[in-house]
C-alpha atoms as a PDB file:
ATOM      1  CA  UNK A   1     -66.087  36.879 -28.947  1.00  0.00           C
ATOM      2  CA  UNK A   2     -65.514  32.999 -29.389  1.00  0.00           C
ATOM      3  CA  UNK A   3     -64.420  32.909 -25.804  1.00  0.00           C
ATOM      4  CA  UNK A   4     -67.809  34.763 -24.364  1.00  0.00           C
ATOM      5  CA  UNK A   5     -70.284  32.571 -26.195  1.00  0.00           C
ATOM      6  CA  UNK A   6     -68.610  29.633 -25.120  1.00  0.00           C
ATOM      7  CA  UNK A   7     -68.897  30.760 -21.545  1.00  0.00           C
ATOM      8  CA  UNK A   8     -72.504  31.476 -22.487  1.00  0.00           C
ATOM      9  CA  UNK A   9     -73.060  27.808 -23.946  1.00  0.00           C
ATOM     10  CA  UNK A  10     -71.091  26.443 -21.409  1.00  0.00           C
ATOM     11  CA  UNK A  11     -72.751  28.521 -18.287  1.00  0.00           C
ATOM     12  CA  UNK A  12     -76.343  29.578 -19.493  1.00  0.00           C
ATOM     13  CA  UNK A  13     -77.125  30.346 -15.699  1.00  0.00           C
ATOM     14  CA  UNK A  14     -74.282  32.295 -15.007  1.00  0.00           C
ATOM     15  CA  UNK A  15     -74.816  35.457 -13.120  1.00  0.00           C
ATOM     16  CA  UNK A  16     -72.486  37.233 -15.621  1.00  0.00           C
ATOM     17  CA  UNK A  17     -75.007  36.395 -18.228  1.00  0.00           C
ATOM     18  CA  UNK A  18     -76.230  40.190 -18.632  1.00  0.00           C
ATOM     19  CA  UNK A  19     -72.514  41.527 -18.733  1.00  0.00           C
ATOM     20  CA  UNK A  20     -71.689  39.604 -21.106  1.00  0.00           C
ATOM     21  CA  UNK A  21     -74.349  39.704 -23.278  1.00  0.00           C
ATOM     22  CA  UNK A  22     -73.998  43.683 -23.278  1.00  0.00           C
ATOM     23  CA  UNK A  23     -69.984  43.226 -23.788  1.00  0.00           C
ATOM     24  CA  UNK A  24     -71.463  41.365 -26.750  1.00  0.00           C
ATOM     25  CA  UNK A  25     -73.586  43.885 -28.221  1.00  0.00           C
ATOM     26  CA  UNK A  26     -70.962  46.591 -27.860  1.00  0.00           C
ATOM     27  CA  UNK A  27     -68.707  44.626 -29.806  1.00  0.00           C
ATOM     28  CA  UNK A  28     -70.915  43.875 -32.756  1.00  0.00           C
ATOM     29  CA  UNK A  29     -71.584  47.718 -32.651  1.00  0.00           C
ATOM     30  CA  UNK A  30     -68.071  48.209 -32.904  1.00  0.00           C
ATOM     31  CA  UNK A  31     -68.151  46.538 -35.857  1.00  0.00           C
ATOM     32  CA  UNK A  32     -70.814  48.225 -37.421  1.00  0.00           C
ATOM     33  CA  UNK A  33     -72.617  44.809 -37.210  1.00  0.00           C
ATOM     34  CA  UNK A  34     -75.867  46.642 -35.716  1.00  0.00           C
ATOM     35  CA  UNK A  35     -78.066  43.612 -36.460  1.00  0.00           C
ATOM     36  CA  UNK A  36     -76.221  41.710 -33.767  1.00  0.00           C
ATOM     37  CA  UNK A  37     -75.644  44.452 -31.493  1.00  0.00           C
ATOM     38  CA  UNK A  38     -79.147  44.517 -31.285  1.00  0.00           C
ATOM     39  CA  UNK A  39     -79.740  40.940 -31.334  1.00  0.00           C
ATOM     40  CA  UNK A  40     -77.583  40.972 -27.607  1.00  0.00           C
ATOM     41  CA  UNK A  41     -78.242  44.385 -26.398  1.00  0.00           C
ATOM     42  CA  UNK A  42     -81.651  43.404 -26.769  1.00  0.00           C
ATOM     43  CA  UNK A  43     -81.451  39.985 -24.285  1.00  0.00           C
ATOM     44  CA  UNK A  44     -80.698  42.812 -21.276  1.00  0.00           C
ATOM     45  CA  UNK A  45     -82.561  43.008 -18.676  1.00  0.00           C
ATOM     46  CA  UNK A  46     -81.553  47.178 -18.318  1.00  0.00           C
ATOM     47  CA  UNK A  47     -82.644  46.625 -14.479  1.00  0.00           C
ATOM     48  CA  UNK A  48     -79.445  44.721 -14.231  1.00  0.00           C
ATOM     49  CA  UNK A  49     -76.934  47.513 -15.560  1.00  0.00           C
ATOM     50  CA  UNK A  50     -75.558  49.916 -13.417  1.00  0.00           C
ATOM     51  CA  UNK A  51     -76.395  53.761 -13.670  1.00  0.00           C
ATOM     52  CA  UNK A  52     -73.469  54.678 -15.449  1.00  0.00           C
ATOM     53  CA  UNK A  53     -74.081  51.553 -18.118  1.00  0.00           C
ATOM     54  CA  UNK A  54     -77.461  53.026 -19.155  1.00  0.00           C
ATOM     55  CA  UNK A  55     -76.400  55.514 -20.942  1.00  0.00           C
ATOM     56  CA  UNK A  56     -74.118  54.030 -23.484  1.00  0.00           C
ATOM     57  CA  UNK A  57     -76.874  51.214 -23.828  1.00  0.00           C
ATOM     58  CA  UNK A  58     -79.226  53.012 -24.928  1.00  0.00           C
ATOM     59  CA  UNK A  59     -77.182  55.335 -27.053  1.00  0.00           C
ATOM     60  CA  UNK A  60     -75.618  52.477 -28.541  1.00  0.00           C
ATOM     61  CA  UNK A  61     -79.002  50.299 -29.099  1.00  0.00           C
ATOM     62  CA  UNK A  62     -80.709  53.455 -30.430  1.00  0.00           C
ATOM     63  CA  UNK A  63     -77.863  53.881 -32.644  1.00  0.00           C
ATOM     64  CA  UNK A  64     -78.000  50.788 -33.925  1.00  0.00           C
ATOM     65  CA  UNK A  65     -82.139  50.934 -34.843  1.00  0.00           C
ATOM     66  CA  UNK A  66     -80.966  54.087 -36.639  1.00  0.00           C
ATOM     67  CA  UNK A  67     -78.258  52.486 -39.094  1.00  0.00           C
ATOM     68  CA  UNK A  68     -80.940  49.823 -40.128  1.00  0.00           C
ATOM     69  CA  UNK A  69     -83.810  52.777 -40.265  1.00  0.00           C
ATOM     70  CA  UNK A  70     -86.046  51.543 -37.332  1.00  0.00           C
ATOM     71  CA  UNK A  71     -86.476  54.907 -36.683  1.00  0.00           C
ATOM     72  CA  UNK A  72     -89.481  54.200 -34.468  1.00  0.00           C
ATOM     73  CA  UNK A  73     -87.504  51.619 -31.758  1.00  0.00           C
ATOM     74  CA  UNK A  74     -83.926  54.574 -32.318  1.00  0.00           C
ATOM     75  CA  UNK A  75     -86.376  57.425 -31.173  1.00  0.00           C
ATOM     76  CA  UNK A  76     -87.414  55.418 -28.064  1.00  0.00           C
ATOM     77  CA  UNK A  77     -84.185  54.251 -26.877  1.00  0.00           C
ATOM     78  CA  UNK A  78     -82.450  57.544 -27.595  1.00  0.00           C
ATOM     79  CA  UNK A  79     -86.003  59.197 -25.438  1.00  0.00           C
ATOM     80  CA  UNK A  80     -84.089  57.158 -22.328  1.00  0.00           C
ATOM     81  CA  UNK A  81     -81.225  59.096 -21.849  1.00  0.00           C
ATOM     82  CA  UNK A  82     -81.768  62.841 -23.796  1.00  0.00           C
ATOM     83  CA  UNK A  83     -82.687  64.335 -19.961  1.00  0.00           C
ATOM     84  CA  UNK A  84     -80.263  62.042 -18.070  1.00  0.00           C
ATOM     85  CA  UNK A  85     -77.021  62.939 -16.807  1.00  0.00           C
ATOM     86  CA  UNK A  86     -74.732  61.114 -19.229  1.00  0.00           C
ATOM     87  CA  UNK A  87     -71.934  61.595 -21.233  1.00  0.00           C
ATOM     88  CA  UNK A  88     -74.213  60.337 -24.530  1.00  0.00           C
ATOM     89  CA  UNK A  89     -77.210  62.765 -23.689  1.00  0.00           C
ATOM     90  CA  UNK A  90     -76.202  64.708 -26.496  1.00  0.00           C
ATOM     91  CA  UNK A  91     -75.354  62.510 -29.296  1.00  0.00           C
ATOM     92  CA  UNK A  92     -78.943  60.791 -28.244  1.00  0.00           C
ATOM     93  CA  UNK A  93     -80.873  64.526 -28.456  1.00  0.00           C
ATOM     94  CA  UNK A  94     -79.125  65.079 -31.373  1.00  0.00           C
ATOM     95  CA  UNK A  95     -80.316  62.182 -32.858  1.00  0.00           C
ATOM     96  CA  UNK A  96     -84.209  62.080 -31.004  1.00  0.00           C
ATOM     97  CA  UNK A  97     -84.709  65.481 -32.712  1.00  0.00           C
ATOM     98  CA  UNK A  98     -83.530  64.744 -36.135  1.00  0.00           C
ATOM     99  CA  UNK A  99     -85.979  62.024 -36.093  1.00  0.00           C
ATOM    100  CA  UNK A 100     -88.740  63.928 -34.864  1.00  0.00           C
ATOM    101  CA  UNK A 101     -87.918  66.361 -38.076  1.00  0.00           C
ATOM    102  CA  UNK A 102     -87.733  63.408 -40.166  1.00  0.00           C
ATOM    103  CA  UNK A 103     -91.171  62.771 -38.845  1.00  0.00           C
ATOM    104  CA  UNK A 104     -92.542  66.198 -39.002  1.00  0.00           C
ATOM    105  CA  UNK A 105     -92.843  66.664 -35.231  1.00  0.00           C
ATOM    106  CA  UNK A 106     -91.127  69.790 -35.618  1.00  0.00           C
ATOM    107  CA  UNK A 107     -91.622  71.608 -32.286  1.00  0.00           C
ATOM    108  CA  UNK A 108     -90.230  68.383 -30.589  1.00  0.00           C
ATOM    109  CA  UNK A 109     -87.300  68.648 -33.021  1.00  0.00           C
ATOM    110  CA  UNK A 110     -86.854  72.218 -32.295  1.00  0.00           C
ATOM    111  CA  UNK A 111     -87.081  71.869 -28.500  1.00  0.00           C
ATOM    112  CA  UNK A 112     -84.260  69.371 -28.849  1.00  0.00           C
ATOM    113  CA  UNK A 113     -81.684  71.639 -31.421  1.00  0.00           C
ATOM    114  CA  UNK A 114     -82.218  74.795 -29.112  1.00  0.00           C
ATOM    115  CA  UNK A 115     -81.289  72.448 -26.127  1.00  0.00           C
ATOM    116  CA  UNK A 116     -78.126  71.479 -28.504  1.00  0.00           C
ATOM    117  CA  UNK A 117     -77.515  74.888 -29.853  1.00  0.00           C
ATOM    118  CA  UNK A 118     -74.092  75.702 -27.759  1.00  0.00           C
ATOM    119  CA  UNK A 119     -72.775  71.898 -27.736  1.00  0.00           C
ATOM    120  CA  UNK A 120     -69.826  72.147 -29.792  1.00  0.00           C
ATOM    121  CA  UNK A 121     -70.016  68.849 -31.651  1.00  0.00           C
ATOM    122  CA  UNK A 122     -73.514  69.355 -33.265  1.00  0.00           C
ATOM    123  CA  UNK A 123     -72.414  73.730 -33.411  1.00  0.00           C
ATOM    124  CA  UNK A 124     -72.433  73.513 -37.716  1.00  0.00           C
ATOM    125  CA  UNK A 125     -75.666  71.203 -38.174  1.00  0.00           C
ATOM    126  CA  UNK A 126     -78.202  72.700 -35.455  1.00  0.00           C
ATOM    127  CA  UNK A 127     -78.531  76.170 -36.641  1.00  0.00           C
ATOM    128  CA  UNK A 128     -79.462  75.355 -39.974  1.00  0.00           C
ATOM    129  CA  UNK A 129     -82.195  72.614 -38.413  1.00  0.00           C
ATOM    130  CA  UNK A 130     -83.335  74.950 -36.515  1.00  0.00           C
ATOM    131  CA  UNK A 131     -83.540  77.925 -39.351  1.00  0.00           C
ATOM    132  CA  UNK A 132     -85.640  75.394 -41.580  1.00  0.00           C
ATOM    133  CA  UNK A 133     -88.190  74.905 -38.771  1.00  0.00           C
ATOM    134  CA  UNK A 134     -88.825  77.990 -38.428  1.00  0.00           C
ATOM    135  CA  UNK A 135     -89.671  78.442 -41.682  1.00  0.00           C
ATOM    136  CA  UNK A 136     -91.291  75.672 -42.039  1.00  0.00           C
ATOM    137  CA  UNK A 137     -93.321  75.808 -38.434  1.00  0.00           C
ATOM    138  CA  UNK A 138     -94.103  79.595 -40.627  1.00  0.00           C
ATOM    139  CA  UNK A 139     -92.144  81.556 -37.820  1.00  0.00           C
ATOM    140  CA  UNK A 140     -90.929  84.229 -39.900  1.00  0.00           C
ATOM    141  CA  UNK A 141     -90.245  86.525 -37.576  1.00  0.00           C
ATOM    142  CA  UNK A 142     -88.224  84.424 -35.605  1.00  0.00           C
ATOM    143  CA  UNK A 143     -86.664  83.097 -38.469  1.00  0.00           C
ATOM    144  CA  UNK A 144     -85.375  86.569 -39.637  1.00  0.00           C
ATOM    145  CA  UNK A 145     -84.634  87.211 -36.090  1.00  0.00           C
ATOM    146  CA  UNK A 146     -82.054  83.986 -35.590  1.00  0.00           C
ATOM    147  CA  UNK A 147     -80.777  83.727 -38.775  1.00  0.00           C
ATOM    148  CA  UNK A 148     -78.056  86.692 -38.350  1.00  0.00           C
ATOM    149  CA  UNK A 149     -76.712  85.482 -35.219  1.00  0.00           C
ATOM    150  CA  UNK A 150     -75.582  82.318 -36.813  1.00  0.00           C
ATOM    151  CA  UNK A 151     -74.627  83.160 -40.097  1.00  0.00           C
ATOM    152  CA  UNK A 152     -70.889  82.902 -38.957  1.00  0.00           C
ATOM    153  CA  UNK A 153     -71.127  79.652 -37.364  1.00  0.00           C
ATOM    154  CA  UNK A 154     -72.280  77.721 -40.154  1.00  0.00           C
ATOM    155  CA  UNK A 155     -70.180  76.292 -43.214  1.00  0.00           C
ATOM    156  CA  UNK A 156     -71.332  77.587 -46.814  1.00  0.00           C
ATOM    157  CA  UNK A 157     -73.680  75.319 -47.837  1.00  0.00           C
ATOM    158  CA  UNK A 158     -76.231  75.738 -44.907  1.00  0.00           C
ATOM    159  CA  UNK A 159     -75.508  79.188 -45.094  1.00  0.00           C
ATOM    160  CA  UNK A 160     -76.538  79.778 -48.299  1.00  0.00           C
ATOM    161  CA  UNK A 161     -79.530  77.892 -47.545  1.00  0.00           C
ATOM    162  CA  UNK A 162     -80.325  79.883 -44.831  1.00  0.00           C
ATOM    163  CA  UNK A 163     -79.651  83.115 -46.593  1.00  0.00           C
ATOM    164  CA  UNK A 164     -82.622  81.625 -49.116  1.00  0.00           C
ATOM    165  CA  UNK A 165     -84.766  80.742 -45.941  1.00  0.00           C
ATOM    166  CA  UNK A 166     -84.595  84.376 -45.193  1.00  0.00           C
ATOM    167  CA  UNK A 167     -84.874  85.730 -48.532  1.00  0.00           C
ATOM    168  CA  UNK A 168     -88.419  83.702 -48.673  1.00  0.00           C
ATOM    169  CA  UNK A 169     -89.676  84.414 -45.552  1.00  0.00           C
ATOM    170  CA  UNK A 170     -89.317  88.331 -46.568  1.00  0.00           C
END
């Protein structure tokens, strides 16, 4: 860290300027200093970064706007990558769509969990997203329809608040 902003004091100009600022921010993320992160992920010009570098910038800057609840500049960063080919589409769908139910855009959010449904990392938390949107979007049908199939794959607490879901929407 001390070494890099030296460089950066010492060589302003540098053509290494953008790589280091991102090294930067992925440290502070590290961390868990998000406030920095963003303060140098923020500095990059993302025209600079190669292809394969997008990805965990914007995960990682979207991630950050989340910890400190700027949920409006985390939904736009994660919007970057949840179509691209990238090892942090995922986590940044996952994350897109639970903002978008935070913010009562549930189709968007639903669109998103369906797309998520058969990802192993997110296999306990989606179903049970997607069960309350349907009853709260007032898809009972569909509701009573999923709910079965995923019964199983979900730990006891969401499952007992799906099994209510259902009850209800009977």
């Amino acid at each position: 860290e001390s070494l890099l902003l030296g460089f950066l004091a010492e060589y302003p100009e540098s053509i290494y300027r953008m790589e280091i600022y991102f090294e930067l921010g992925k440290h502070y993320y590290r961390k868990k200093d998000y406030k920095r992160a963003i303060t140098w992920l923020t500095q990059i010009d993302t025209y600079n970064l190669k292809d394969e570098q997008k990805g965990e910038y914007y995960f990682k800057l979207g991630y950050a706007y989340f910890q400190l609840n700027q949920l409006k500049e985390a939904r736009n960063a994660f919007y970057e990558i949840i179509n691209a080919d990238t090892e942090y589409w995922g986590p940044a769908l996952y994350y897109y769509s639970h903002i978008a139910y935070t913010e009562k855009s549930y189709q968007t959010a639903l669109e998103g969990f369906l797309k998520l449904e058969k990802n192993p990392s997110f296999a306990e938390s989606v179903p049970y997203y997607i069960a309350q949107i349907y009853y709260l979007q007032g898809k009972f049908e569909e509701l009573i329809a999923y709910a079965p199939s995923i019964m199983d794959s979900v730990d006891t607490k969401n499952s007992i608040g799906i099994e209510q879901l259902v009850g209800d929407a009977f």
